[in-house]
N, C-alpha and C. Protein backbone atom coordinates (compact mmCIF):
# COMPACT_ATOMS: atom_id res chain seq x y z
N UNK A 1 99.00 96.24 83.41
CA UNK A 1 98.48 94.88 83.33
C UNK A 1 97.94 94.60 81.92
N UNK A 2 98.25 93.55 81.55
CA UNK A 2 97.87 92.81 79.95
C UNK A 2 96.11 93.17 79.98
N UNK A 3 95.73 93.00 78.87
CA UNK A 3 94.37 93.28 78.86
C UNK A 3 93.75 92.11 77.63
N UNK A 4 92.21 91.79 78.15
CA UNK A 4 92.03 90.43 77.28
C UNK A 4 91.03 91.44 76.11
N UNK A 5 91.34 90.86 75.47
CA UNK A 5 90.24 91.78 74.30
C UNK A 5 89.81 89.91 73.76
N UNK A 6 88.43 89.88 73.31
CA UNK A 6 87.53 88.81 72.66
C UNK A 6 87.26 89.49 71.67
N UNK A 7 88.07 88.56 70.59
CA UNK A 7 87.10 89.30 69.41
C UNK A 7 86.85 88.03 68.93
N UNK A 8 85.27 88.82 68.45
CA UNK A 8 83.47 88.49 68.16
C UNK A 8 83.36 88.10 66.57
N UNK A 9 84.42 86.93 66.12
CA UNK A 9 84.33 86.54 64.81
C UNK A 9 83.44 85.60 64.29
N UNK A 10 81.98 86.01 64.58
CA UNK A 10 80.37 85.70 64.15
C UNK A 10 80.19 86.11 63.40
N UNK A 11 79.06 85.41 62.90
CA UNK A 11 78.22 86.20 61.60
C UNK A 11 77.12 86.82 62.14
N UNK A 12 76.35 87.04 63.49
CA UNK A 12 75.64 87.29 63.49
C UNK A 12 75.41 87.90 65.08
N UNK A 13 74.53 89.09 65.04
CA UNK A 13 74.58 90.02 66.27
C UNK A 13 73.73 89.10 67.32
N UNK A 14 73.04 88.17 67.05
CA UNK A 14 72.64 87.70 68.43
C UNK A 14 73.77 86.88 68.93
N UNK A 15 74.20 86.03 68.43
CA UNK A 15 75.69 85.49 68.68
C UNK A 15 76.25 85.61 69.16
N UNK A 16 76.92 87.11 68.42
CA UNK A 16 77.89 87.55 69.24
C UNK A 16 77.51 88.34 70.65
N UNK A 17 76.34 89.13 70.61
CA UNK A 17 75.67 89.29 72.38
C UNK A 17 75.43 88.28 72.99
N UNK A 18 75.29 86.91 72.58
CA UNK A 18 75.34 85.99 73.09
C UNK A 18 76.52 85.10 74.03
N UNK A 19 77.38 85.26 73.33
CA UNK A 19 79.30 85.52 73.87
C UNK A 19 79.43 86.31 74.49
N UNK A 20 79.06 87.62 73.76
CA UNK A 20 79.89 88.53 75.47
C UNK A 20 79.54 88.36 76.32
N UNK A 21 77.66 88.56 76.61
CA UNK A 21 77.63 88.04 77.87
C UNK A 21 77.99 86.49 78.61
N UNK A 22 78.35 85.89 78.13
CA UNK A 22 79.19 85.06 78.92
C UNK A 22 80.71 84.86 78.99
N UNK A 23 80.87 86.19 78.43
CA UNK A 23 82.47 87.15 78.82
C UNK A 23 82.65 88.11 79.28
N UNK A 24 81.88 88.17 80.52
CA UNK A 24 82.05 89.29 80.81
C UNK A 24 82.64 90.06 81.37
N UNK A 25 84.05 89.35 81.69
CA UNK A 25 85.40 89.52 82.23
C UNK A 25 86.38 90.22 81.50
N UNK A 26 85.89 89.98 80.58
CA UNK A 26 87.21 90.29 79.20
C UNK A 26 86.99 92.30 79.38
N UNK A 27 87.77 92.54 78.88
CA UNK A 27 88.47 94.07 79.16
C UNK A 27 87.82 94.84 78.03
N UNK A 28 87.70 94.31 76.33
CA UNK A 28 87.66 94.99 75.42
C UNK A 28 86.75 93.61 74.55
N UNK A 29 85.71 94.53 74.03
CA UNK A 29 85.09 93.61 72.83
C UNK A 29 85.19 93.80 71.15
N UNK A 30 86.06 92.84 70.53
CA UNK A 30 85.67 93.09 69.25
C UNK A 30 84.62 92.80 68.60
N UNK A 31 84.11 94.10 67.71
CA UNK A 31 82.72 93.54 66.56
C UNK A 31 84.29 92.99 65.33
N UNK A 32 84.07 91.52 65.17
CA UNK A 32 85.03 91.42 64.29
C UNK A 32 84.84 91.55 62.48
N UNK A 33 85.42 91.83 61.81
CA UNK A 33 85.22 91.76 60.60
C UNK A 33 84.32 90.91 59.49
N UNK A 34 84.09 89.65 59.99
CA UNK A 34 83.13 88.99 59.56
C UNK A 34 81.58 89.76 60.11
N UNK A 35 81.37 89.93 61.37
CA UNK A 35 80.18 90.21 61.80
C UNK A 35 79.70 91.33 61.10
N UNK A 36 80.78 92.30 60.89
CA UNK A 36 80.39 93.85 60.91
C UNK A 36 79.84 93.48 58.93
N UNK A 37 80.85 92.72 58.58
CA UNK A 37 80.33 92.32 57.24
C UNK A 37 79.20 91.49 56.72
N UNK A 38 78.96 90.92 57.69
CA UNK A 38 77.53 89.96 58.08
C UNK A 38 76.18 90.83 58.33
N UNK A 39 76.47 91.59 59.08
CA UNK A 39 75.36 92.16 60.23
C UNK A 39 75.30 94.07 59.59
N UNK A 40 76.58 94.31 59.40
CA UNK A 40 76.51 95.63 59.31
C UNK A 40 77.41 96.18 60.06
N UNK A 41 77.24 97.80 60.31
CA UNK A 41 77.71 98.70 61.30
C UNK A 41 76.96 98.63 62.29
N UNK A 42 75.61 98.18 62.64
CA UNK A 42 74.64 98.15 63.49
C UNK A 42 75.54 97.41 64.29
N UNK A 43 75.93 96.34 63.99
CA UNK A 43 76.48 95.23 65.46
C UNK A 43 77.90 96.05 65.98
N UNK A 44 78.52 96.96 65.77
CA UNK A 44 79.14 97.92 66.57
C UNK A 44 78.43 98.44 67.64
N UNK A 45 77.11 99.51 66.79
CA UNK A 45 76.26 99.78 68.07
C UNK A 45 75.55 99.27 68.43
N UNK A 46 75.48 97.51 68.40
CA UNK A 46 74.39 96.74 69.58
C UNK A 46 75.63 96.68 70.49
N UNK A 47 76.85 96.12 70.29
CA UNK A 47 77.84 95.75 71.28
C UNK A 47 77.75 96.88 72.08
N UNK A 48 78.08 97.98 71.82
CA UNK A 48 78.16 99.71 72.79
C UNK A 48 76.72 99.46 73.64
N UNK A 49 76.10 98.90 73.12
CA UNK A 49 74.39 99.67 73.56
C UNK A 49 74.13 98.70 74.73
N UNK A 50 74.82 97.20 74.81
CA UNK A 50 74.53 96.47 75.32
C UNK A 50 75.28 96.14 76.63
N UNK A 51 76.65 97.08 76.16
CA UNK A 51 77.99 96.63 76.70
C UNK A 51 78.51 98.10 77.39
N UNK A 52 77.82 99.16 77.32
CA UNK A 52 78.37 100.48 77.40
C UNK A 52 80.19 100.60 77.98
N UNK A 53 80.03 100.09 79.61
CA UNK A 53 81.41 99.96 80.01
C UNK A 53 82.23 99.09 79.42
N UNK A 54 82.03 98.52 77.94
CA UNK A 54 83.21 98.30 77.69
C UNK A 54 84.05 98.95 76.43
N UNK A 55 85.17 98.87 76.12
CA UNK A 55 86.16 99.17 75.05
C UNK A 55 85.59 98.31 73.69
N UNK A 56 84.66 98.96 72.93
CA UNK A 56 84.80 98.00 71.61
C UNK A 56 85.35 98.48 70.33
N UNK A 57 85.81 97.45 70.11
CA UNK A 57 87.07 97.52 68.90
C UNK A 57 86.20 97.16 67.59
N UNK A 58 86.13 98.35 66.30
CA UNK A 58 85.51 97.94 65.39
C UNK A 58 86.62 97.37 64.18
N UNK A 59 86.80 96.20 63.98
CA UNK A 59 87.49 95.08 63.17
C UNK A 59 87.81 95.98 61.84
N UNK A 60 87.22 97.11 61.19
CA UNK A 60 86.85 97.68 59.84
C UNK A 60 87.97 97.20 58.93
N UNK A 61 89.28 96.69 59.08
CA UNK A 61 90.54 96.57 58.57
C UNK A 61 90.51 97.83 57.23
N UNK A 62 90.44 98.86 57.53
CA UNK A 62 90.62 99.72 56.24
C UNK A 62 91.64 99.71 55.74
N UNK A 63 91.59 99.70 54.01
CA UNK A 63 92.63 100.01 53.80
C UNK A 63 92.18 101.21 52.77
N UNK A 64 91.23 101.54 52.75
CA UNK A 64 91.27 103.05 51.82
C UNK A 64 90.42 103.88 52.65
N UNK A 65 90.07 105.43 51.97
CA UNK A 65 89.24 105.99 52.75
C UNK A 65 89.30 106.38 54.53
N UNK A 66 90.54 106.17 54.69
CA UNK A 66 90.80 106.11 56.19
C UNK A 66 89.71 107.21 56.86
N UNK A 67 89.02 108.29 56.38
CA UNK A 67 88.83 109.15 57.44
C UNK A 67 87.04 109.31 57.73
N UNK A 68 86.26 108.47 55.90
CA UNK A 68 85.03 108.17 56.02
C UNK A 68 85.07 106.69 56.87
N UNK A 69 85.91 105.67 56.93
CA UNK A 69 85.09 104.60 57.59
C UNK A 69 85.42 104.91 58.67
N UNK A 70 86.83 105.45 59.35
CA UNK A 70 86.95 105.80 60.98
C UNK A 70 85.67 106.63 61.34
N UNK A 71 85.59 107.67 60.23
CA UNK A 71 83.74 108.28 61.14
C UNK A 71 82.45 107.39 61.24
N UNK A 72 82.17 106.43 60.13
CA UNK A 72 81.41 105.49 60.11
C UNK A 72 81.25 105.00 61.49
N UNK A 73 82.50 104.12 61.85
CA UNK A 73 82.82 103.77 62.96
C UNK A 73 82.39 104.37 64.14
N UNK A 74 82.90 105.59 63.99
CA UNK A 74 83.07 106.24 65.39
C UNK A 74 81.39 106.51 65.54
N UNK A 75 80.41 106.61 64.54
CA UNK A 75 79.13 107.23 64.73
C UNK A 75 78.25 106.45 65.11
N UNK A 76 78.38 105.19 64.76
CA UNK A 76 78.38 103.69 65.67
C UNK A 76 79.03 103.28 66.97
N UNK A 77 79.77 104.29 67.44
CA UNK A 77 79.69 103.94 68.79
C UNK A 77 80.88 103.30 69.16
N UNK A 78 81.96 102.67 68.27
CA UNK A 78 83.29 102.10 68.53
C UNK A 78 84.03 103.62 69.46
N UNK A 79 85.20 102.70 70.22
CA UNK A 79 85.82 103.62 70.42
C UNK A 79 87.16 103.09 70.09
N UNK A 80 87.59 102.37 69.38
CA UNK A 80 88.78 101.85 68.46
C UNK A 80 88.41 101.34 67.75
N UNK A 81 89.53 102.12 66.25
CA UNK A 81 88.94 101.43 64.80
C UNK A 81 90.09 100.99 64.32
N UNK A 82 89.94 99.45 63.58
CA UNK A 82 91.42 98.92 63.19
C UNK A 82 91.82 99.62 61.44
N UNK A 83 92.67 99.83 61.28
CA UNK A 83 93.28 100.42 60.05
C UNK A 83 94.32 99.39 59.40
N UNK A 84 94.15 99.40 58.46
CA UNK A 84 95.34 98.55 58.22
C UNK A 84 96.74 99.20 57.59
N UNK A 85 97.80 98.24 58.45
CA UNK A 85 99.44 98.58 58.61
C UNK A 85 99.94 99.00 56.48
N UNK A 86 99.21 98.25 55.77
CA UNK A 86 99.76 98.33 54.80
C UNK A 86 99.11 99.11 53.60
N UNK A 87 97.97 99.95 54.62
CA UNK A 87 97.61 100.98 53.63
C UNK A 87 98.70 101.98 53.17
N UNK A 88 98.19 103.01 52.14
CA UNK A 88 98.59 104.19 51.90
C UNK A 88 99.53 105.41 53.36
N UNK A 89 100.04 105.86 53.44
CA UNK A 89 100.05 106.64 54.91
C UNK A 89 98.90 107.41 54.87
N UNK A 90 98.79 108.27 53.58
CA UNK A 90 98.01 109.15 53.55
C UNK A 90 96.41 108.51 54.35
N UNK A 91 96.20 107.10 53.99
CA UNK A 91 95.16 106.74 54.58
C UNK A 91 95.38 106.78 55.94
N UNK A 92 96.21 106.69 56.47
CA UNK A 92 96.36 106.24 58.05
C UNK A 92 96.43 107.72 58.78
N UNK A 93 97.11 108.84 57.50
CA UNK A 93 96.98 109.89 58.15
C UNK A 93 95.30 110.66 58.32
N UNK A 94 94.12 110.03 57.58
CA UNK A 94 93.55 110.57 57.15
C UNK A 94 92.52 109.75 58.22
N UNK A 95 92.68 109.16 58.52
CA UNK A 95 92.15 107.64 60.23
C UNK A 95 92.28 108.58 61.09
N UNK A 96 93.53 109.10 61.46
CA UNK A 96 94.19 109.47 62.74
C UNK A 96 93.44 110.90 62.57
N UNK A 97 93.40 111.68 62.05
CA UNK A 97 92.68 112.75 61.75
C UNK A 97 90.86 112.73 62.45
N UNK A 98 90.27 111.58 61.48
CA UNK A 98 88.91 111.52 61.94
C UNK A 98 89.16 110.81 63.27
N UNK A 99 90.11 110.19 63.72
CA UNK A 99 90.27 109.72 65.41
C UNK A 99 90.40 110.73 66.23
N UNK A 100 90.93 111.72 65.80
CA UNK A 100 90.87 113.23 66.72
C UNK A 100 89.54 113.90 66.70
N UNK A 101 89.07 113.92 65.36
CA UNK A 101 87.89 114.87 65.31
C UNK A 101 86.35 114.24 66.04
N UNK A 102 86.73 112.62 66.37
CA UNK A 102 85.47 112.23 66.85
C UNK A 102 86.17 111.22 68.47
N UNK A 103 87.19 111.70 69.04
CA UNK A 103 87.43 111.22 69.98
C UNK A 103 87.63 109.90 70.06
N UNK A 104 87.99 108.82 69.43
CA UNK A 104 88.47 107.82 68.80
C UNK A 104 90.15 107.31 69.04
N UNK A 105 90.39 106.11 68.84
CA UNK A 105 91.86 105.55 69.17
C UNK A 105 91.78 104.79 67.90
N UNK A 106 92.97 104.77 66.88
CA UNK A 106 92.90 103.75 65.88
C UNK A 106 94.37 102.99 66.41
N UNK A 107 93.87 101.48 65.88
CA UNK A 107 94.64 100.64 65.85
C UNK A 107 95.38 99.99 64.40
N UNK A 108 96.25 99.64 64.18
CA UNK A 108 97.02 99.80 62.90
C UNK A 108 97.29 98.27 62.78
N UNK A 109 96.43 97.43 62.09
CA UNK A 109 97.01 96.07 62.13
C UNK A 109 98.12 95.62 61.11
N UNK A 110 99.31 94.95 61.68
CA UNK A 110 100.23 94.89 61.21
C UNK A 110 100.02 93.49 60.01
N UNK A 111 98.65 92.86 60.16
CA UNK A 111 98.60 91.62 59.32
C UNK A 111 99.25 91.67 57.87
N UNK A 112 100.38 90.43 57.41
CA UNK A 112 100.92 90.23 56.14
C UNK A 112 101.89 91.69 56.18
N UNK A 113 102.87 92.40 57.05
CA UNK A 113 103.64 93.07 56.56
C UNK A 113 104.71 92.60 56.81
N UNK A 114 105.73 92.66 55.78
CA UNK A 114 107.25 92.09 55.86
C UNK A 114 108.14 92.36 56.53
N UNK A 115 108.23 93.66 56.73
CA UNK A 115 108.99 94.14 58.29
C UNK A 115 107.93 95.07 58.92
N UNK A 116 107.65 94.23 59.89
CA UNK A 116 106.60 95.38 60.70
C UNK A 116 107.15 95.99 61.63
N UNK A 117 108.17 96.03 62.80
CA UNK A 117 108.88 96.79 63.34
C UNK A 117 109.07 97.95 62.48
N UNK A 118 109.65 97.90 61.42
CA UNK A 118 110.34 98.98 60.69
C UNK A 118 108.89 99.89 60.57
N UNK A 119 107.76 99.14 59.65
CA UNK A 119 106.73 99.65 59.43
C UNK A 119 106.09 100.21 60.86
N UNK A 120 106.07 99.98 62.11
CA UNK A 120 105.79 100.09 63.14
C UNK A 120 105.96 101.78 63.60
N UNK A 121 106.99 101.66 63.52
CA UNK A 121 107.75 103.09 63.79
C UNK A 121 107.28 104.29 62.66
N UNK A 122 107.14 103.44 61.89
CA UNK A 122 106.62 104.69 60.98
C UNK A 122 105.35 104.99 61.16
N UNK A 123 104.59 103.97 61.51
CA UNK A 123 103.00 104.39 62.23
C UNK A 123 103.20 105.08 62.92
N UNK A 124 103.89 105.03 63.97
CA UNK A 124 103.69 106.16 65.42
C UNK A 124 104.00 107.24 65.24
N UNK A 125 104.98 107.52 63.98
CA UNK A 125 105.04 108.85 63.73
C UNK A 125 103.79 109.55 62.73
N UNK A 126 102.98 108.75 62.70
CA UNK A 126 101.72 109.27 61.52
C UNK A 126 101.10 109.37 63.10
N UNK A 127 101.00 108.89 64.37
CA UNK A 127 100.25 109.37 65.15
C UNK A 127 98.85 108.09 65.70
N UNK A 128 98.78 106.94 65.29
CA UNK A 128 98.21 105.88 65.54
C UNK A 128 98.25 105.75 67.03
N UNK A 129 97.70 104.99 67.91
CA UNK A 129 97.41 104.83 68.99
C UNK A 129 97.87 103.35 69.75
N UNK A 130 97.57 102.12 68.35
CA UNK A 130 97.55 101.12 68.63
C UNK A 130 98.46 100.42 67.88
N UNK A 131 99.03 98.96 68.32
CA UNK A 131 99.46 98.33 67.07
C UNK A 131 99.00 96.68 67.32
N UNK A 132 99.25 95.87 66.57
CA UNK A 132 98.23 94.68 66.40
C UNK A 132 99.53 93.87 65.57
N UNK A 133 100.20 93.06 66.31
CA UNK A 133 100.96 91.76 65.15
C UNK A 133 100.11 90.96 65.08
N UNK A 134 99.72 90.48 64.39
CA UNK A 134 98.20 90.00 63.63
C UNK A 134 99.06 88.75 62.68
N UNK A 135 98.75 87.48 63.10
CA UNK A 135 98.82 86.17 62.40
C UNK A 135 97.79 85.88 62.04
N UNK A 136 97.32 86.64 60.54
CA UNK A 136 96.11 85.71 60.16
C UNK A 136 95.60 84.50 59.71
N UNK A 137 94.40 84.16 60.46
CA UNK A 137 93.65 83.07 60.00
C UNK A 137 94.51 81.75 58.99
N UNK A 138 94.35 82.17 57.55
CA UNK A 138 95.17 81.53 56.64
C UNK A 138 96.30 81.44 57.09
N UNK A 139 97.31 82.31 57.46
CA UNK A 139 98.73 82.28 56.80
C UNK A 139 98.88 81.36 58.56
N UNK A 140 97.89 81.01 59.54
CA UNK A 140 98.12 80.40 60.55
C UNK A 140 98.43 78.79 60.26
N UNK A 141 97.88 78.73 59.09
CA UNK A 141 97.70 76.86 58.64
C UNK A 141 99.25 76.61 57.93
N UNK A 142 100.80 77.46 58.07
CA UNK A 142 101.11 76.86 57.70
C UNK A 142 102.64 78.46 58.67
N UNK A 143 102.45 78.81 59.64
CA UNK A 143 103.32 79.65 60.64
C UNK A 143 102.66 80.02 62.21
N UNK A 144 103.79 79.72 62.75
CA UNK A 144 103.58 79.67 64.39
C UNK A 144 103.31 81.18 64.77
N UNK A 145 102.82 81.66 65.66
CA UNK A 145 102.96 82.99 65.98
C UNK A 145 104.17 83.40 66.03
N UNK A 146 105.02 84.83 65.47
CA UNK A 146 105.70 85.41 65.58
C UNK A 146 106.29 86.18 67.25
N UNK A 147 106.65 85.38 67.90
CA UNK A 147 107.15 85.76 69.53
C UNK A 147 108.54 86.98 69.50
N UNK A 148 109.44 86.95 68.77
CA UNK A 148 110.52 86.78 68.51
C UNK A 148 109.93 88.81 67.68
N UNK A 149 109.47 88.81 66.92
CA UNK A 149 108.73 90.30 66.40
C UNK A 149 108.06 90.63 67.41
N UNK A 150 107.35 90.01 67.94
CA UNK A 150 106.54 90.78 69.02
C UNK A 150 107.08 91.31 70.21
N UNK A 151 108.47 90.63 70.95
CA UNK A 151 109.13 91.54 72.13
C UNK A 151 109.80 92.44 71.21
N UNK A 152 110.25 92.20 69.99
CA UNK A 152 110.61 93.50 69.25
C UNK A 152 110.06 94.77 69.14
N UNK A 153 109.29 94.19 69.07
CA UNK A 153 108.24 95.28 68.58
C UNK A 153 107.99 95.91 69.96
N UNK A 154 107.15 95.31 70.94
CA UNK A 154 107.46 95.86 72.22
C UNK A 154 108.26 96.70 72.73
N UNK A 155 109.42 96.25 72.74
CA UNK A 155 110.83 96.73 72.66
C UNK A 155 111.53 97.98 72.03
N UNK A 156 110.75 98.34 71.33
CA UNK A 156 111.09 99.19 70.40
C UNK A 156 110.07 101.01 69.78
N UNK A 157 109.02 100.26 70.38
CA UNK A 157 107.46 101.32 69.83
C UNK A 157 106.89 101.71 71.50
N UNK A 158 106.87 102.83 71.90
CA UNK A 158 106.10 103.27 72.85
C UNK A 158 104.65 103.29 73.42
N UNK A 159 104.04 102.74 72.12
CA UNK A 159 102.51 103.08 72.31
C UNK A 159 102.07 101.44 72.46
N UNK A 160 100.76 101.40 72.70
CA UNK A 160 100.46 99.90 73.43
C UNK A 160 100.24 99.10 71.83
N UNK A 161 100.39 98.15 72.74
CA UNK A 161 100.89 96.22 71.17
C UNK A 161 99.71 95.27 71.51
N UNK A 162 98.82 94.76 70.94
CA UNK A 162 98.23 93.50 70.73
C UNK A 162 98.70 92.74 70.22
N UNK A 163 98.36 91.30 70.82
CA UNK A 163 99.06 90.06 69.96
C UNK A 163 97.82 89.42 69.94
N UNK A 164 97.72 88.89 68.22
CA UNK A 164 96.23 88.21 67.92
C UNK A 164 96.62 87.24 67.02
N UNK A 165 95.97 85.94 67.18
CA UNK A 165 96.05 85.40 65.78
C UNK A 165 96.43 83.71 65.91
N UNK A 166 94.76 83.46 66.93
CA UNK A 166 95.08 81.81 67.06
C UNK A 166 95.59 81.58 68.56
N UNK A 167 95.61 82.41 69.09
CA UNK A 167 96.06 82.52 70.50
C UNK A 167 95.09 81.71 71.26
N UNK A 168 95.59 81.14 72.82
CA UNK A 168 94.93 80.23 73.51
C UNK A 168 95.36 80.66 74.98
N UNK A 169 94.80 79.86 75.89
CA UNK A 169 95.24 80.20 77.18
C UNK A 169 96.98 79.55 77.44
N UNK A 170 97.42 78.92 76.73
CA UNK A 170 98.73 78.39 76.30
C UNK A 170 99.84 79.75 76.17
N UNK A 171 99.13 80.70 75.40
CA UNK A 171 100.01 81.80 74.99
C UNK A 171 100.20 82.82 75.97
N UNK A 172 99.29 83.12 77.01
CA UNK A 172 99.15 84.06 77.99
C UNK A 172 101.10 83.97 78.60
N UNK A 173 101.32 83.23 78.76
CA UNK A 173 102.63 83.40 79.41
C UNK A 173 103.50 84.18 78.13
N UNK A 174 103.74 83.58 76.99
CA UNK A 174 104.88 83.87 75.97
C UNK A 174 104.09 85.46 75.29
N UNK A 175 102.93 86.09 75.56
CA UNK A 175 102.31 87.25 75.10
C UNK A 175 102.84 88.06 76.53
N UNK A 176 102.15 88.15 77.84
CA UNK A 176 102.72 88.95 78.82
C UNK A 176 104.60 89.17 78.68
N UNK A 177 104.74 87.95 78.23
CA UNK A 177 106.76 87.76 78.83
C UNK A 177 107.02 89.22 77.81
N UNK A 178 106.53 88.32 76.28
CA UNK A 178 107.04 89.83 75.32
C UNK A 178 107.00 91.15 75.14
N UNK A 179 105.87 91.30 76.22
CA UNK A 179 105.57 92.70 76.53
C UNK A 179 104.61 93.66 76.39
N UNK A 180 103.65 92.54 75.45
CA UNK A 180 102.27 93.35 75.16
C UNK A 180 101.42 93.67 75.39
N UNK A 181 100.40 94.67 75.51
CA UNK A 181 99.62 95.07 76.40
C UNK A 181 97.96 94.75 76.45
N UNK A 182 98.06 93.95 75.11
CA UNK A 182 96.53 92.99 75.07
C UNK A 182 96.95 92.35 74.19
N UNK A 183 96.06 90.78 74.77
CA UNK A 183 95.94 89.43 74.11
C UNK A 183 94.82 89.61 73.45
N UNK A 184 94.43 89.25 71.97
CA UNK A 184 93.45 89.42 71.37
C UNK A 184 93.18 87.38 71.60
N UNK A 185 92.08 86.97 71.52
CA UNK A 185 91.42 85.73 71.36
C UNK A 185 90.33 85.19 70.58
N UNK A 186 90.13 84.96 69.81
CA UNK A 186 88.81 84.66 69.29
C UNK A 186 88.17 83.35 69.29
N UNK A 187 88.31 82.74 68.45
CA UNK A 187 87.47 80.82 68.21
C UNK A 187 88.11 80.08 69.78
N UNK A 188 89.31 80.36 70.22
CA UNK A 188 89.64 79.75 71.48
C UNK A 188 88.37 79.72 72.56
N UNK A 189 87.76 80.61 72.61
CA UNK A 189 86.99 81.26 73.61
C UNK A 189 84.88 81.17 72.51
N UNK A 190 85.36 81.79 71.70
CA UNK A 190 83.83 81.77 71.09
C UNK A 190 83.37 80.50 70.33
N UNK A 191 84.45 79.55 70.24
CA UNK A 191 83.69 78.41 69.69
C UNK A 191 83.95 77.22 70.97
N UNK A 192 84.26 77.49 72.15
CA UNK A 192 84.13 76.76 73.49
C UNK A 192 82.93 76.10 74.05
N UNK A 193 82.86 75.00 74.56
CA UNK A 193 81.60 74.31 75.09
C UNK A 193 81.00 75.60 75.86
N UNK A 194 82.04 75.99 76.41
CA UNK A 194 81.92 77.00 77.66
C UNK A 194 82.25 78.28 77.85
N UNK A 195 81.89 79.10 76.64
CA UNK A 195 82.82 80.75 76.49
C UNK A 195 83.35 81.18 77.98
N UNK A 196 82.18 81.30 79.02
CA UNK A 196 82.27 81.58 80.57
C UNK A 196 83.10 81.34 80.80
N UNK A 197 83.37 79.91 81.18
CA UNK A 197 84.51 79.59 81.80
C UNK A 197 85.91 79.33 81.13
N UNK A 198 86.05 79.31 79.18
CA UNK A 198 87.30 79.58 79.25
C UNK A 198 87.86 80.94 79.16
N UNK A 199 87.18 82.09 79.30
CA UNK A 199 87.25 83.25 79.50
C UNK A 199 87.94 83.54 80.91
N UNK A 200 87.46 82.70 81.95
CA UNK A 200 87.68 82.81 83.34
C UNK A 200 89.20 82.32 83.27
N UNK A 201 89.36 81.22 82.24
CA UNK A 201 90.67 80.24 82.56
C UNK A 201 91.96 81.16 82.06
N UNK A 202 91.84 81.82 80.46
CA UNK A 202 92.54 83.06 80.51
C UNK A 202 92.77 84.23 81.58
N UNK A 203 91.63 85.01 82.13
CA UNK A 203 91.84 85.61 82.90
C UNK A 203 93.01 85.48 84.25
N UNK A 204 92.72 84.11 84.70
CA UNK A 204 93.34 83.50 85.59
C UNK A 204 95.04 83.14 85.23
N UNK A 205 94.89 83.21 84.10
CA UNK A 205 96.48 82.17 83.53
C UNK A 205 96.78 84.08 83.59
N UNK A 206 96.39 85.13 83.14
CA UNK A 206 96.95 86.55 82.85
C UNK A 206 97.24 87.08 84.53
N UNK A 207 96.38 86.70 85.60
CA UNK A 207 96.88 87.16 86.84
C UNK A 207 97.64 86.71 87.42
N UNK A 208 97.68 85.06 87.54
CA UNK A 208 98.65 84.48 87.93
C UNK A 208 100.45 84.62 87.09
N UNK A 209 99.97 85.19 86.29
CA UNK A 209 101.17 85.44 85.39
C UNK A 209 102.00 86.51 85.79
């Protein structure tokens, strides 16, 4: 079954505890990259401290140093750290390493790579856990989500796929169809009259699906 991950793109840790708990449906929480850059590493471990049963995803997007910020991470309490697709390998090998040594899952975001399938495959053989087709923010104001890469990608890589990047309860059908195994969401849901209930309205559009 698809899994909803919320990620927590606040500036600030009351905020974002402020959101989850009125998400408290959602499967997986991101501390997202703004916050953790806002707030610190601390708002990793308020989310854990607050949230214990859930999956939180620390946003870190590394692209150097893979094996000091995955421990950073992990000592804060994440239990997935995002890496980024277009580091070094050596960095990703050097992620996956401190993901073993501290019981950890890294996720490999594919944001801005030119062939990420291709690049895809070569992650899983460095040993990554996760993968992430990632339409960022910017490059959203002027490209649709990539559907068409993403059952590819599906299609093609064994290990579990997120699709993030502007997503809505609109997308739940064309994200399950392609095959992936979490919908990432953010401003859809955290800048809502009603986080609660459009949290509920995803949920609902992912079962009925």
């Amino acid at each position: 079954m698809t899994k909803l991950q919320v990620a927590l793109d606040v500036l600030s840790i009351e905020k974002a505890l402020e959101i989850a708990k009125k998400c408290s449906g959602a499967h997986i929480f991101e501390a997202g990259t703004p916050l953790i850059k806002s707030e610190g590493i601390r708002a990793i471990t308020e989310l854990k401290k607050n949230f214990p049963d859930k999956i939180i995803v620390a946003d870190m997007k590394t692209m150097d140093t893979g094996y000091l910020e995955t421990e950073i991470a992990a000592k804060a309490k994440a239990d997935v750290v995002s890496v980024l697709a277009a580091a070094d390998d050596n960095t990703i090998k050097d992620a996956v390493k401190a993901g073993k040594d501290y019981g950890i899952k890294i996720c490999c975001d594919l944001i801005n790579v030119k062939d990420p399938v291709r690049r895809a495959k070569e992650l899983v053989k460095l040993g990554v856990d996760y993968l992430s087709l990632h339409l960022g923010i910017d490059q959203q104001k002027k490209s649709k989500y990539p559907y068409p890469t993403l059952r590819k990608l599906c299609e093609e890589v064994k290990i579990p796929v997120s699709a993030c990047g502007g997503l809505t309860d609109k997308d739940v059908a064309n994200v399950i169809n392609a095959g992936a195994d979490i919908i990432i969401i953010g401003s859809f849901i955290t800048k809502s009259k009603d986080p609660s209930q459009t949290t509920k309205l995803v949920l609902e559009k992912m079962i009925l699906w």
